[in-house]
C-alpha atoms as a PDB file:
ATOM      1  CA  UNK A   1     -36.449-146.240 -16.953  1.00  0.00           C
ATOM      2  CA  UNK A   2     -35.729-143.511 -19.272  1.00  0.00           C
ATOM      3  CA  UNK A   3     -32.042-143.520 -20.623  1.00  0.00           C
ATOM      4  CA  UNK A   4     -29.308-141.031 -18.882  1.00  0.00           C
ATOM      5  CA  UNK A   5     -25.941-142.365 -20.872  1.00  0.00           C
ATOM      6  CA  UNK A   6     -24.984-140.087 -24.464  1.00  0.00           C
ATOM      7  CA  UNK A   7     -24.887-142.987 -26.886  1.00  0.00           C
ATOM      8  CA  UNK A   8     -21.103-143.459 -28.737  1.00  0.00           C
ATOM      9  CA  UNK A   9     -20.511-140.690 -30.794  1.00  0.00           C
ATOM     10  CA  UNK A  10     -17.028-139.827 -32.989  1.00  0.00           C
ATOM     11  CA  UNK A  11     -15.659-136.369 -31.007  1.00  0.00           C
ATOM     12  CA  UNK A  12     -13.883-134.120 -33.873  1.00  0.00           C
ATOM     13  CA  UNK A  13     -12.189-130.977 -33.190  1.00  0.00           C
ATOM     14  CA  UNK A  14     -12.213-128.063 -35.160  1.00  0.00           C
ATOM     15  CA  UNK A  15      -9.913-125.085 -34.995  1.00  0.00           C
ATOM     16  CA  UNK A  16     -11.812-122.709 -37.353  1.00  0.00           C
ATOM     17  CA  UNK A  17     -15.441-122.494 -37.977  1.00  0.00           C
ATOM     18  CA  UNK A  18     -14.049-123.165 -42.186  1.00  0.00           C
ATOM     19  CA  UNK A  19     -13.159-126.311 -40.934  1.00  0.00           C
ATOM     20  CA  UNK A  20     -16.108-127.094 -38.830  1.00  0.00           C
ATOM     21  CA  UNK A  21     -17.795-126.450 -41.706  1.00  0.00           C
ATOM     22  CA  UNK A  22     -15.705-128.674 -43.958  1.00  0.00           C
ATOM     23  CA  UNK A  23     -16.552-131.504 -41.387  1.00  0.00           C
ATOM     24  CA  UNK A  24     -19.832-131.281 -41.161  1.00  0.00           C
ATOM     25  CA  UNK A  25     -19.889-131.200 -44.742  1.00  0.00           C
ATOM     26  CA  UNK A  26     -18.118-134.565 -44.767  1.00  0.00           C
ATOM     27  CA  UNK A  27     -20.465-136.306 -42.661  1.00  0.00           C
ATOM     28  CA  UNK A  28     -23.918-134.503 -43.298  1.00  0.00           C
ATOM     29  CA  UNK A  29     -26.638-135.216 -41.940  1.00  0.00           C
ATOM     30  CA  UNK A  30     -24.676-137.436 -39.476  1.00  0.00           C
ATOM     31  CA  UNK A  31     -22.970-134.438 -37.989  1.00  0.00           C
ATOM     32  CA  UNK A  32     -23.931-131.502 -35.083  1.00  0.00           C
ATOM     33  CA  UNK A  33     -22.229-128.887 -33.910  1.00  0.00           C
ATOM     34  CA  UNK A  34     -21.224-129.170 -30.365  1.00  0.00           C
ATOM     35  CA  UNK A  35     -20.441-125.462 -28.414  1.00  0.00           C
ATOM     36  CA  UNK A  36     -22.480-125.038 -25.253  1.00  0.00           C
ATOM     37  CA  UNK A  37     -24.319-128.582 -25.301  1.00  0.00           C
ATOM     38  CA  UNK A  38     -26.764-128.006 -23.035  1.00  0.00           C
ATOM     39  CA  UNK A  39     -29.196-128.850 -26.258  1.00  0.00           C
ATOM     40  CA  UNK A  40     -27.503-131.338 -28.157  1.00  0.00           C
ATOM     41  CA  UNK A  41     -26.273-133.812 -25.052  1.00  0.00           C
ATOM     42  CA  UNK A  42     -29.996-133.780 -23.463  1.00  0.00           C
ATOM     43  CA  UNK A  43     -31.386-134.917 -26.696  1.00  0.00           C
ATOM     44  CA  UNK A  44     -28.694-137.003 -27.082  1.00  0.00           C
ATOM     45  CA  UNK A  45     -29.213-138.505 -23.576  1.00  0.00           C
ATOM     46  CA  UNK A  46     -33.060-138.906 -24.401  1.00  0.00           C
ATOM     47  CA  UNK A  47     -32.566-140.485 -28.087  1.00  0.00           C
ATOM     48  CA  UNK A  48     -34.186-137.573 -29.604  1.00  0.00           C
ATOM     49  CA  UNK A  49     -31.023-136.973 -32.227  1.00  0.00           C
ATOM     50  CA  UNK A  50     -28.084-139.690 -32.538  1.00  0.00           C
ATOM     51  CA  UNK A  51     -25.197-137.918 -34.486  1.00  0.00           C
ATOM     52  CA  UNK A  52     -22.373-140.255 -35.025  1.00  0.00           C
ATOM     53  CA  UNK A  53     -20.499-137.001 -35.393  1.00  0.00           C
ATOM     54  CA  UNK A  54     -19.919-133.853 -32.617  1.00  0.00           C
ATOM     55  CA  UNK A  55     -18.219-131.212 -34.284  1.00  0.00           C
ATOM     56  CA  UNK A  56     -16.280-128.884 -31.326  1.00  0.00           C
ATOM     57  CA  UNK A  57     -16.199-125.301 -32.251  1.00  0.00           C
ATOM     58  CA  UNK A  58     -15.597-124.292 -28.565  1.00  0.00           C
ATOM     59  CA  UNK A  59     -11.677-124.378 -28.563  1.00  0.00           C
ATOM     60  CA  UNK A  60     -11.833-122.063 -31.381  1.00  0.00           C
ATOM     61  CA  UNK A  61     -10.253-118.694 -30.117  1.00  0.00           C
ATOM     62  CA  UNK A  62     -12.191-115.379 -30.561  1.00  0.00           C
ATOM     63  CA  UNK A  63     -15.544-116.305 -30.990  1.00  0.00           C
ATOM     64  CA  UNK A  64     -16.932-115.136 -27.552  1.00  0.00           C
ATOM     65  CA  UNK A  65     -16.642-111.702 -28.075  1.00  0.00           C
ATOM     66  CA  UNK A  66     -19.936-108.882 -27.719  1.00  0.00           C
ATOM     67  CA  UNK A  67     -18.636-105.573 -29.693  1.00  0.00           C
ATOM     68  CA  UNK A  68     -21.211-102.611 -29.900  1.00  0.00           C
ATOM     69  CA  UNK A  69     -20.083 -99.534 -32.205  1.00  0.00           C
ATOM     70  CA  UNK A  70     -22.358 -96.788 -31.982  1.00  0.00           C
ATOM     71  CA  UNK A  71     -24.888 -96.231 -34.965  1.00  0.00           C
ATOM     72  CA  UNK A  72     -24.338 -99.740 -36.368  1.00  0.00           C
ATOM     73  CA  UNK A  73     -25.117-101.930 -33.292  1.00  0.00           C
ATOM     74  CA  UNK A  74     -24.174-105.120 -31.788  1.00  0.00           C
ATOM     75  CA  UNK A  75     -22.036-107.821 -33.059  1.00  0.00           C
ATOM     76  CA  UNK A  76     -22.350-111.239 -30.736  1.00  0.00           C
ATOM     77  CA  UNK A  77     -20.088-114.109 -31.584  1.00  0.00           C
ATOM     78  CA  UNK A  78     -21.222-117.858 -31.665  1.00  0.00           C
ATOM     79  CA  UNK A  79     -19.697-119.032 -28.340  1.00  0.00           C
ATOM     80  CA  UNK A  80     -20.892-115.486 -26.453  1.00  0.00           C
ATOM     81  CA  UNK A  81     -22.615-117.439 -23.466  1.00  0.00           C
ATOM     82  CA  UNK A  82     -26.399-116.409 -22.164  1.00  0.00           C
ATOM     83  CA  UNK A  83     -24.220-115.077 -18.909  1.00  0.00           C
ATOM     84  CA  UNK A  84     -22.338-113.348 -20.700  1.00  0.00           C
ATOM     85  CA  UNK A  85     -25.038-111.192 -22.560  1.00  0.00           C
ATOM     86  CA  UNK A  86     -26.606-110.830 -19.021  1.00  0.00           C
ATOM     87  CA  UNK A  87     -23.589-109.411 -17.652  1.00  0.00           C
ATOM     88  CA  UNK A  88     -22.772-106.785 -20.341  1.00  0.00           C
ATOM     89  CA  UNK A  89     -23.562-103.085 -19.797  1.00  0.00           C
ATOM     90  CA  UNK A  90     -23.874-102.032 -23.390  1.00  0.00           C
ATOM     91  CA  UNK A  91     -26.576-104.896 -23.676  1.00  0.00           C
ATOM     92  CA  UNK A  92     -28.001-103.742 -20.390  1.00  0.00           C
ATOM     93  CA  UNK A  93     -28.354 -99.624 -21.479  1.00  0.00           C
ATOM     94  CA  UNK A  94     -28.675-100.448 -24.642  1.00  0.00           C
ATOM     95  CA  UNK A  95     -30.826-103.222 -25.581  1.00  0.00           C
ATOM     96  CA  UNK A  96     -32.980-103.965 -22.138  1.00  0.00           C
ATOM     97  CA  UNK A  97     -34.719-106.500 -23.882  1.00  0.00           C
ATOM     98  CA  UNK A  98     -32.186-109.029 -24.927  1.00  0.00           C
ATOM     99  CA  UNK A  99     -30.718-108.485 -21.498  1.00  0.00           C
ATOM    100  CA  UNK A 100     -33.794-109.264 -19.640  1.00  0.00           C
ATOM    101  CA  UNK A 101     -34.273-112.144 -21.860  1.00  0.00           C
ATOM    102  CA  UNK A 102     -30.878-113.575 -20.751  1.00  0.00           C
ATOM    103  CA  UNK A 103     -31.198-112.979 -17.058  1.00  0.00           C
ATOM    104  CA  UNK A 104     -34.931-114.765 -17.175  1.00  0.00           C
ATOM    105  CA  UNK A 105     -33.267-117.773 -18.874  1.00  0.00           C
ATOM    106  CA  UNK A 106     -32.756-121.098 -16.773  1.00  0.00           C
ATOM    107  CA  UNK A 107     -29.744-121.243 -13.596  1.00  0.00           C
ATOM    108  CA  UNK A 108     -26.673-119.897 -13.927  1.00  0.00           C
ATOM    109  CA  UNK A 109     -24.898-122.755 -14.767  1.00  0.00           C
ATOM    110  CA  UNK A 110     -26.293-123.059 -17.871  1.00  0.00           C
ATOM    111  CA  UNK A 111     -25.909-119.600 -19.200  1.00  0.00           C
ATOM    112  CA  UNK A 112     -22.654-120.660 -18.277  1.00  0.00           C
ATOM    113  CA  UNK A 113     -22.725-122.470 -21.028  1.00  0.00           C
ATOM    114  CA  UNK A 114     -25.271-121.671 -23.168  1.00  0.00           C
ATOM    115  CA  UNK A 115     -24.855-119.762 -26.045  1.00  0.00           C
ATOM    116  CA  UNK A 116     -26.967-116.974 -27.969  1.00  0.00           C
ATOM    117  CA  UNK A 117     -26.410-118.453 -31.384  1.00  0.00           C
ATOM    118  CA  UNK A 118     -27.015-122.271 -29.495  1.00  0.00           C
ATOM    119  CA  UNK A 119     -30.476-120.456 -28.472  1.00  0.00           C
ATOM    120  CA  UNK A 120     -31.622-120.003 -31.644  1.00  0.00           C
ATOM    121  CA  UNK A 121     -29.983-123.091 -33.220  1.00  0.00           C
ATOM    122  CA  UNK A 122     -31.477-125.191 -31.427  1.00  0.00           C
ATOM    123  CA  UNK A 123     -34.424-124.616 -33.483  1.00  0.00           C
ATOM    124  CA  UNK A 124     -37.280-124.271 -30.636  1.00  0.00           C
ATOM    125  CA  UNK A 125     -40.626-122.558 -30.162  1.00  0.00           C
ATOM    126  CA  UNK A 126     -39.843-121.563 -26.922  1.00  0.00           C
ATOM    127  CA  UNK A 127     -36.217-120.191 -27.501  1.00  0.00           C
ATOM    128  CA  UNK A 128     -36.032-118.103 -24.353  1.00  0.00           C
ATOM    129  CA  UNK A 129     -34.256-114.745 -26.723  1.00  0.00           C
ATOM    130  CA  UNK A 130     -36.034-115.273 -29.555  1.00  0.00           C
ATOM    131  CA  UNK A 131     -38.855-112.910 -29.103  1.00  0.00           C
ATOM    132  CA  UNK A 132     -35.999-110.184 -28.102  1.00  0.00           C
ATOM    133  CA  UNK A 133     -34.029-110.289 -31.038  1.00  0.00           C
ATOM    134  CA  UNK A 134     -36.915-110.784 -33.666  1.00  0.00           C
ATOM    135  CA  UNK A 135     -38.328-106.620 -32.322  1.00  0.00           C
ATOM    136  CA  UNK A 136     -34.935-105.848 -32.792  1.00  0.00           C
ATOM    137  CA  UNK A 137     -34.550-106.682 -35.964  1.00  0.00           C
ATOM    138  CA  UNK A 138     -31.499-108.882 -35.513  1.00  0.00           C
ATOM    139  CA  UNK A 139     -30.203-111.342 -38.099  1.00  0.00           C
ATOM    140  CA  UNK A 140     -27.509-114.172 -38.514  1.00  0.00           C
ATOM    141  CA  UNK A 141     -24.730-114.652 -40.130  1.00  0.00           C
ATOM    142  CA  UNK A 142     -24.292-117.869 -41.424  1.00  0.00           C
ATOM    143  CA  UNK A 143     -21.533-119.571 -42.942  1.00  0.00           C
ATOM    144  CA  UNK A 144     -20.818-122.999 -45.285  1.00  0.00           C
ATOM    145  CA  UNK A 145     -18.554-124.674 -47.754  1.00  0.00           C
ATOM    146  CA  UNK A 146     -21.042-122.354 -50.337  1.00  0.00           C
ATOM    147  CA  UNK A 147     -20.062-119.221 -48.355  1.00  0.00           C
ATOM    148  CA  UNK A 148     -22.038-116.209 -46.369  1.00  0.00           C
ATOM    149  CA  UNK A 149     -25.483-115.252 -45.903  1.00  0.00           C
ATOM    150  CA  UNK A 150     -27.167-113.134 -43.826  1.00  0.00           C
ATOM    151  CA  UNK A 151     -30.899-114.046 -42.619  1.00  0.00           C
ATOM    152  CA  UNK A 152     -33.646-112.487 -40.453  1.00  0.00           C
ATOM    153  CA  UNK A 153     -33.893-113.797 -36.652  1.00  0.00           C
ATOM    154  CA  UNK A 154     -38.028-113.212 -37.629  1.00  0.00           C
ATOM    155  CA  UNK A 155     -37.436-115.782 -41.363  1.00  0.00           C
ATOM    156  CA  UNK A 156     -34.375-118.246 -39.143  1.00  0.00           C
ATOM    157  CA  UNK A 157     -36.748-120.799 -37.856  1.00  0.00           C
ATOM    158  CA  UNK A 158     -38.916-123.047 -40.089  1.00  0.00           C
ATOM    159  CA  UNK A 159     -40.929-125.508 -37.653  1.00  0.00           C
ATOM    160  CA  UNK A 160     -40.048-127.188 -34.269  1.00  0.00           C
ATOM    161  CA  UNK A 161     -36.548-128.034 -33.440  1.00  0.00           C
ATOM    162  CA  UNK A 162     -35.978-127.047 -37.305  1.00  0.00           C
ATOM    163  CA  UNK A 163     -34.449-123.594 -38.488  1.00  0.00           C
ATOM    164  CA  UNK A 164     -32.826-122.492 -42.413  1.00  0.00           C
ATOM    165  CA  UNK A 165     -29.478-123.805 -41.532  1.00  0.00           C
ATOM    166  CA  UNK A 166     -28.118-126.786 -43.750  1.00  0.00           C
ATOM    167  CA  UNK A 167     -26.200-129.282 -42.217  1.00  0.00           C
ATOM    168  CA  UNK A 168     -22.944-128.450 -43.551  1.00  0.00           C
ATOM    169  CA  UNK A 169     -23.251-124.567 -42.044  1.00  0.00           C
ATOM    170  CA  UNK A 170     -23.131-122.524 -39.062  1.00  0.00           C
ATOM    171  CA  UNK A 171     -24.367-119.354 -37.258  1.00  0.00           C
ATOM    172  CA  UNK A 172     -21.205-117.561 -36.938  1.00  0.00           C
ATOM    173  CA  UNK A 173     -22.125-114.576 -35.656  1.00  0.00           C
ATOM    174  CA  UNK A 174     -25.919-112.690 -34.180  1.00  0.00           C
ATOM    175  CA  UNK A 175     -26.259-109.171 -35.915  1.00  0.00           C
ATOM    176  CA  UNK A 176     -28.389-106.646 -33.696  1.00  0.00           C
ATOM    177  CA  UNK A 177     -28.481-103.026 -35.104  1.00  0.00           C
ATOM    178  CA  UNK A 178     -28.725 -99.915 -32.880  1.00  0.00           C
ATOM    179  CA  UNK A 179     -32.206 -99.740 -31.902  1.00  0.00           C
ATOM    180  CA  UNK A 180     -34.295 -96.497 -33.259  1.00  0.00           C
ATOM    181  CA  UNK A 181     -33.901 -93.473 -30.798  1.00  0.00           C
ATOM    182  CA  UNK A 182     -35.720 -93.035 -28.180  1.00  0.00           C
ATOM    183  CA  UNK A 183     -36.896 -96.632 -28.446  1.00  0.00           C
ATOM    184  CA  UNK A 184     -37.954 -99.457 -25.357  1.00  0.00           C
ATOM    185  CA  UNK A 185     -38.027-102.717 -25.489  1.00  0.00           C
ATOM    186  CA  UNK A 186     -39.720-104.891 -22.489  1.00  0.00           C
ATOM    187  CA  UNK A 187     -39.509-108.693 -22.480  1.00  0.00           C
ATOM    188  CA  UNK A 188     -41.421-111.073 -19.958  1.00  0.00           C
ATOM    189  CA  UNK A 189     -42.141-115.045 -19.814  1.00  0.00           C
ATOM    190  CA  UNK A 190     -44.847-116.907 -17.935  1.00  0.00           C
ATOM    191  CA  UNK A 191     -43.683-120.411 -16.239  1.00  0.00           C
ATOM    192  CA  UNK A 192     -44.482-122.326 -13.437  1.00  0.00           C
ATOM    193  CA  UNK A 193     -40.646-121.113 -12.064  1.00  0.00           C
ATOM    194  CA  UNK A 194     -38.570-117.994 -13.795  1.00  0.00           C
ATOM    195  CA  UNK A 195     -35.713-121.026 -14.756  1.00  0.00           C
ATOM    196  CA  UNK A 196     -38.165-123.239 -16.526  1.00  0.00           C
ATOM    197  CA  UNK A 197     -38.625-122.887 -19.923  1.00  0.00           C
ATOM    198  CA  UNK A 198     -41.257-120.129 -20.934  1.00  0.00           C
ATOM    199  CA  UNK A 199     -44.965-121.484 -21.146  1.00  0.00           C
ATOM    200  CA  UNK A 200     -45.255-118.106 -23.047  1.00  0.00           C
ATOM    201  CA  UNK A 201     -42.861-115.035 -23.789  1.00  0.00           C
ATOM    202  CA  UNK A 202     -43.441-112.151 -25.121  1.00  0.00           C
ATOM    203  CA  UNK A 203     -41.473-109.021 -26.293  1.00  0.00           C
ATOM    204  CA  UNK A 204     -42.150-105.574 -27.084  1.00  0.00           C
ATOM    205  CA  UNK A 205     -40.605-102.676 -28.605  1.00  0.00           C
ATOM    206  CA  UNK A 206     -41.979 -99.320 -28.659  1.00  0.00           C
ATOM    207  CA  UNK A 207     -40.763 -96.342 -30.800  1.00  0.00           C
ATOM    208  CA  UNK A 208     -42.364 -93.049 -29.586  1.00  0.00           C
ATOM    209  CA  UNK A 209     -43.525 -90.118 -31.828  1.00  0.00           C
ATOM    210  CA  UNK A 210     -44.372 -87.624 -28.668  1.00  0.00           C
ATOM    211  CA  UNK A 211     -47.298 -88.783 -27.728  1.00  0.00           C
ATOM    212  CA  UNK A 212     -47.977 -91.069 -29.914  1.00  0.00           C
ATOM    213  CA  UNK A 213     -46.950 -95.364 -30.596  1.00  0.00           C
ATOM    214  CA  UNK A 214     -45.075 -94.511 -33.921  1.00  0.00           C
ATOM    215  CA  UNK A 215     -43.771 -98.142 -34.627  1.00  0.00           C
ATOM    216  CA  UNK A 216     -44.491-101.031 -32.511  1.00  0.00           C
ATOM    217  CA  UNK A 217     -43.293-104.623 -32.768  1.00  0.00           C
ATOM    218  CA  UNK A 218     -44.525-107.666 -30.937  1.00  0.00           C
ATOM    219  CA  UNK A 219     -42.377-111.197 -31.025  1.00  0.00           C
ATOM    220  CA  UNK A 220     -44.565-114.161 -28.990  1.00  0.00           C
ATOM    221  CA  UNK A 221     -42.659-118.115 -28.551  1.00  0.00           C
ATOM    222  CA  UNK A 222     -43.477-121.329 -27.011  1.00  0.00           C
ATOM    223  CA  UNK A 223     -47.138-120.573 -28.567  1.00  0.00           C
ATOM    224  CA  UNK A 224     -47.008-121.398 -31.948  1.00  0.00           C
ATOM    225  CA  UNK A 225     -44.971-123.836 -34.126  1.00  0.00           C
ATOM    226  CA  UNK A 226     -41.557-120.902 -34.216  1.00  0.00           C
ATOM    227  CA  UNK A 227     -41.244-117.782 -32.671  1.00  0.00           C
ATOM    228  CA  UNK A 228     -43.608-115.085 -34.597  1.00  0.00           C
ATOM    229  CA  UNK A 229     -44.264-111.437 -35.024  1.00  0.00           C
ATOM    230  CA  UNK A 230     -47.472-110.910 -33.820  1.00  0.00           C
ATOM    231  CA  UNK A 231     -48.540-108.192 -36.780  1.00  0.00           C
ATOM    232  CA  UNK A 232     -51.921-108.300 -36.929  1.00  0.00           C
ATOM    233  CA  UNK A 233     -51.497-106.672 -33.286  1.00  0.00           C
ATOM    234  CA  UNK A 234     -49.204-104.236 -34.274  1.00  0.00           C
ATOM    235  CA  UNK A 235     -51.406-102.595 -36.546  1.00  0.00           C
ATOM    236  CA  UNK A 236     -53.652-102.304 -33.560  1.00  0.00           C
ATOM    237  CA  UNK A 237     -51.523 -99.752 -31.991  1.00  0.00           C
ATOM    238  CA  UNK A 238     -49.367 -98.598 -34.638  1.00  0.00           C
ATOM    239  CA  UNK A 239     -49.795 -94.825 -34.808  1.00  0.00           C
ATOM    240  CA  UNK A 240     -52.171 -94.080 -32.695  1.00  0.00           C
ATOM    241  CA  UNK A 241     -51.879 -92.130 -29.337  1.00  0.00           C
ATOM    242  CA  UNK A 242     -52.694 -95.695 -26.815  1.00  0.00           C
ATOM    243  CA  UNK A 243     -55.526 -95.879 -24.444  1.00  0.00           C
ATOM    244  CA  UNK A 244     -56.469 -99.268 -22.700  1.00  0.00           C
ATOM    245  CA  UNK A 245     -58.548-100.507 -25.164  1.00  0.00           C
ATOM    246  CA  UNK A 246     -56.320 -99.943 -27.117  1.00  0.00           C
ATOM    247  CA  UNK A 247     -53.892-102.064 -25.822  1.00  0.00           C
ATOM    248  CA  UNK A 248     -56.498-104.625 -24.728  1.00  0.00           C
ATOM    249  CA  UNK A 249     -57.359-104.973 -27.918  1.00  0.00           C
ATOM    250  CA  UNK A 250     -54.151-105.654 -29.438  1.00  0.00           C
ATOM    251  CA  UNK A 251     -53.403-108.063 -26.632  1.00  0.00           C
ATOM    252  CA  UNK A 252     -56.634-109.921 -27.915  1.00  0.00           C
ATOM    253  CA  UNK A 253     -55.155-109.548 -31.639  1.00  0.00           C
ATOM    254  CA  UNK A 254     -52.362-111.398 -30.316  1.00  0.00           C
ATOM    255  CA  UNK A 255     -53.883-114.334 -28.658  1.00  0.00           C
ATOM    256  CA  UNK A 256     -55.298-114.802 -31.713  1.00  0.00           C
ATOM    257  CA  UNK A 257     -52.668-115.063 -33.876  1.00  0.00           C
ATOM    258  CA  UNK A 258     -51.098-117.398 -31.670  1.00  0.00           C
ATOM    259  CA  UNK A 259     -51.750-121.035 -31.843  1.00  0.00           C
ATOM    260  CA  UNK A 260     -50.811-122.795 -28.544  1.00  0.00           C
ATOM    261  CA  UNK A 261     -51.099-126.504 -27.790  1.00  0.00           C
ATOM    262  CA  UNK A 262     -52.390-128.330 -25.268  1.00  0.00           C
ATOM    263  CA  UNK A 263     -49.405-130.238 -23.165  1.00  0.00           C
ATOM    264  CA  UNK A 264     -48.866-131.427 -19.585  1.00  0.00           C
ATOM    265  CA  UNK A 265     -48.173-127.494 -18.990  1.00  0.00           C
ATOM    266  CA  UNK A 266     -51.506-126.048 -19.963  1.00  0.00           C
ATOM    267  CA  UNK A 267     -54.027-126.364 -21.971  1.00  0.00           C
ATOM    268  CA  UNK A 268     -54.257-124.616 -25.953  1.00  0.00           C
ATOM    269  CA  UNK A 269     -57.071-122.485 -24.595  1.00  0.00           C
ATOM    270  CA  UNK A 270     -55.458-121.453 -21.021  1.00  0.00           C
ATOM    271  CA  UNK A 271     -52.236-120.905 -23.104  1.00  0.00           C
ATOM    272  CA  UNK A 272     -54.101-117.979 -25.315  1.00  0.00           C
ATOM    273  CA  UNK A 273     -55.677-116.401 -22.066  1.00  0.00           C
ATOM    274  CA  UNK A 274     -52.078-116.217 -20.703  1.00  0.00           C
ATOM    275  CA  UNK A 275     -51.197-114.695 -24.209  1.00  0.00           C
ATOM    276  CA  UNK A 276     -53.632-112.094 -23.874  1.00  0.00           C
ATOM    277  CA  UNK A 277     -53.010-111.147 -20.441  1.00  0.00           C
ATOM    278  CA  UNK A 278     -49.158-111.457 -20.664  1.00  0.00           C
ATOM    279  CA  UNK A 279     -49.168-109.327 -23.809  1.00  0.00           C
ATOM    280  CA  UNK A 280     -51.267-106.259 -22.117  1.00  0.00           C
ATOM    281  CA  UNK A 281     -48.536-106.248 -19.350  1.00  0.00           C
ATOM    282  CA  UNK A 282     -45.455-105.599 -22.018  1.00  0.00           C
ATOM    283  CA  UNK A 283     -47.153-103.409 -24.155  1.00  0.00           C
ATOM    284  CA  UNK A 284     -47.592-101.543 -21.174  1.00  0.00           C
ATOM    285  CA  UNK A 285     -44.600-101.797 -19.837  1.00  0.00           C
ATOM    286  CA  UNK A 286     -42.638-100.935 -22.931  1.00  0.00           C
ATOM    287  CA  UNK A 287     -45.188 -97.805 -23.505  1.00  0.00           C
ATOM    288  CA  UNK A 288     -44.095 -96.504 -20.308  1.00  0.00           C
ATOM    289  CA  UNK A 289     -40.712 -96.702 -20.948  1.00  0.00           C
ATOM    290  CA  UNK A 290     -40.762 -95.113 -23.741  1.00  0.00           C
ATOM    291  CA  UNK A 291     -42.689 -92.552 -22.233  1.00  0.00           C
ATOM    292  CA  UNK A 292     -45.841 -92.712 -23.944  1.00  0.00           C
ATOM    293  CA  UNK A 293     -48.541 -92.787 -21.660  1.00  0.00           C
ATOM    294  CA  UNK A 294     -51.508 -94.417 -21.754  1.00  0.00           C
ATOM    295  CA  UNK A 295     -55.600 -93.039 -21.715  1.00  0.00           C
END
C-alpha cells in the first residue's frame, strides 16, 4: 500500500520572507518553503521530497495582495491564492487569460489554497498558469540572503519539478505588465475532467494591427520537459492577415515543437494530435477576440 502519513519534519516559522530566507539558508538543501502545500505535503506523503525542514511563510502579513496600476500592470504577492486571482475583476477585464487559467485549475478547495507563485514553484510541466503568464510576459521577483533579481516566467523553469530558484531564495512577488492595447489572450487545457491536471494547455495572445496578426505569442505545458513558447509557430502567423491555413499550419508548427511523452494518460503521438488540434482552437479564439477575423 502506498504511504498516506507526511514523514517527521522540523516546522519553523517565519515572520518575514528575510527571515525565511535566512532559514532556508541555514539548512539548504534540507529546507522547503511551505505556503499553500498542496505541492509540497503530496510529495511529501508519496516520498518524492523529504525536507527535514518546512519553512512557513503563510503567517507573514501582506503578502496576499493583487494591485494593478494602470500602464505598469499587475503586481501578485506570493501567498495571492489561485481563488483569489479567479475572483478578481481587474484580472478578469484585464488579463482574461490568467483568469481563465485560474478558474480551469483543480476544485475550489485547492485554489483555496494554492498559490500563483506555489504554481510556478513547484517547478512542473504542466503548471496549470504557466502558459498564461509566459504570453504575457510576466516575470518573478525573487529574493535571497544575496539579494533581488528579477527573471522571465518564459527562462523560470529549467527541467521537471526543477526551476532557477536556489534553495536559500524565494519568489516574492509575480510581475505581469499591462498587456499591449487592444490585445486578447485565450487560454484552454485538455483533460480527461476540467479539475485534473492539464494533459495539454495552451495559451494565446493576439495583438491586432487592423486586420492584420501584428504580434502573436503561443505558451504550450504538460508537453514538453517546462512550459515553452512555441516560436517557431509564431512566426507562422506573425504579420500576416490569418486565413485557416494559416492557422492550421501554425497549429502543426506547434505540435512539432512540442515533445510529449507517452504516460498512463496518452500516448507521445496522441499527445501532439491533441497539440495540434487544441492549438487551432486558441489561436482562433484569441483572433476573434481581438477582432481579427479569419479567411
Amino acid at each position: 500500500m502506498s504511504p498516506v502519513n507526511v514523514p517527521a519534519f522540523a516546522y519553523l516559522q517565519a515572520t518575514t520572507l528575510e527571515e525565511a530566507c535566512d532559514l532556508l539558508a541555514e539548512h539548504r538543501s534540507e529546507g522547503k518553503v511551505l505556503a499553500g502545500g498542496t505541492d509540497i505535503l503530496v510529495k511529501m506523503k508519496h516520498r518524492r521530497e523529504l525536507p527535514s525542514y518546512l519553512v512557513n511563510i503563510k503567517g507573514i502579513p501582506g503578502l496576499d495582495y493583487i494591485e494593478y496600476e494602470p500602464g505598469e500592470g499587475l503586481r501578485v504577492g506570493p501567498l495571492t491564492t489561485i481563488e483569489s486571482l479567479k475572483r478578481s475583476a481587474i484580472v478578469r477585464k484585464r488579463y482574461a487569460v490568467l483568469h481563465q487559467a485560474a478558474a480551469y485549475m483543480a476544485t475550489v478547495a485547492i485554489r483555496n489554497r494554492a498559490t500563483l507563485a506555489g504554481n510556478i514553484c513547484n517547478g512542473s510541466p504542466s503548471a496549470e498558469t504557466a502558459p498564461a503568464l509566459i504570453v504575457l510576459g510576466a516575470k518573478v521577483r525573487i529574493i535571497g540572503p544575496d539579494g533581488e533579481r528579477i527573471v522571465a516566467v518564459e527562462d523560470f523553469f529549467t527541467g521537471p519539478g526543477g526551476t532557477v530558484l536556489e534553495p536559500d531564495e524565494i519568489a516574492a512577488e509575480i510581475q505581469v505588465p499591462e498587456p499591449p492595447a487592444g490585445s486578447a489572450g485565450v487560454y484552454e487545457k485538455h483533460s480527461l475532467r476540467r479539475m485534473d491536471v492539464a494533459m495539454v494547455g495552451v495559451a494565446v495572445l493576439v495583438v491586432p494591427d487592423v486586420d492584420v496578426c501584428g504580434e502573436i505569442k503561443i505558451a504550450l505545458s504538460a508537453v514538453a520537459p517546462t512550459p515553452l513558447r512555441a516560436r517557431k509557430a509564431e512566426h507562422v502567423l506573425r504579420g500576416l492577415a490569418p486565413t485557416k491555413s494559416l492557422v492550421a499550419a501554425a497549429a502543426r508548427a506547434a505540435a512539432e515543437e512540442s515533445r510529449p511523452i507517452t504516460d498512463i494518460r496518452g500516448s507521445s503521438d496522441s499527445r501532439r494530435k491533441i497539440v495540434e488540434e487544441l492549438t487551432a482552437h486558441v489561436i482562433r479564439q484569441a483572433l476573434g477576440a481581438a477582432k481579427v477575423g479569419v479567411r
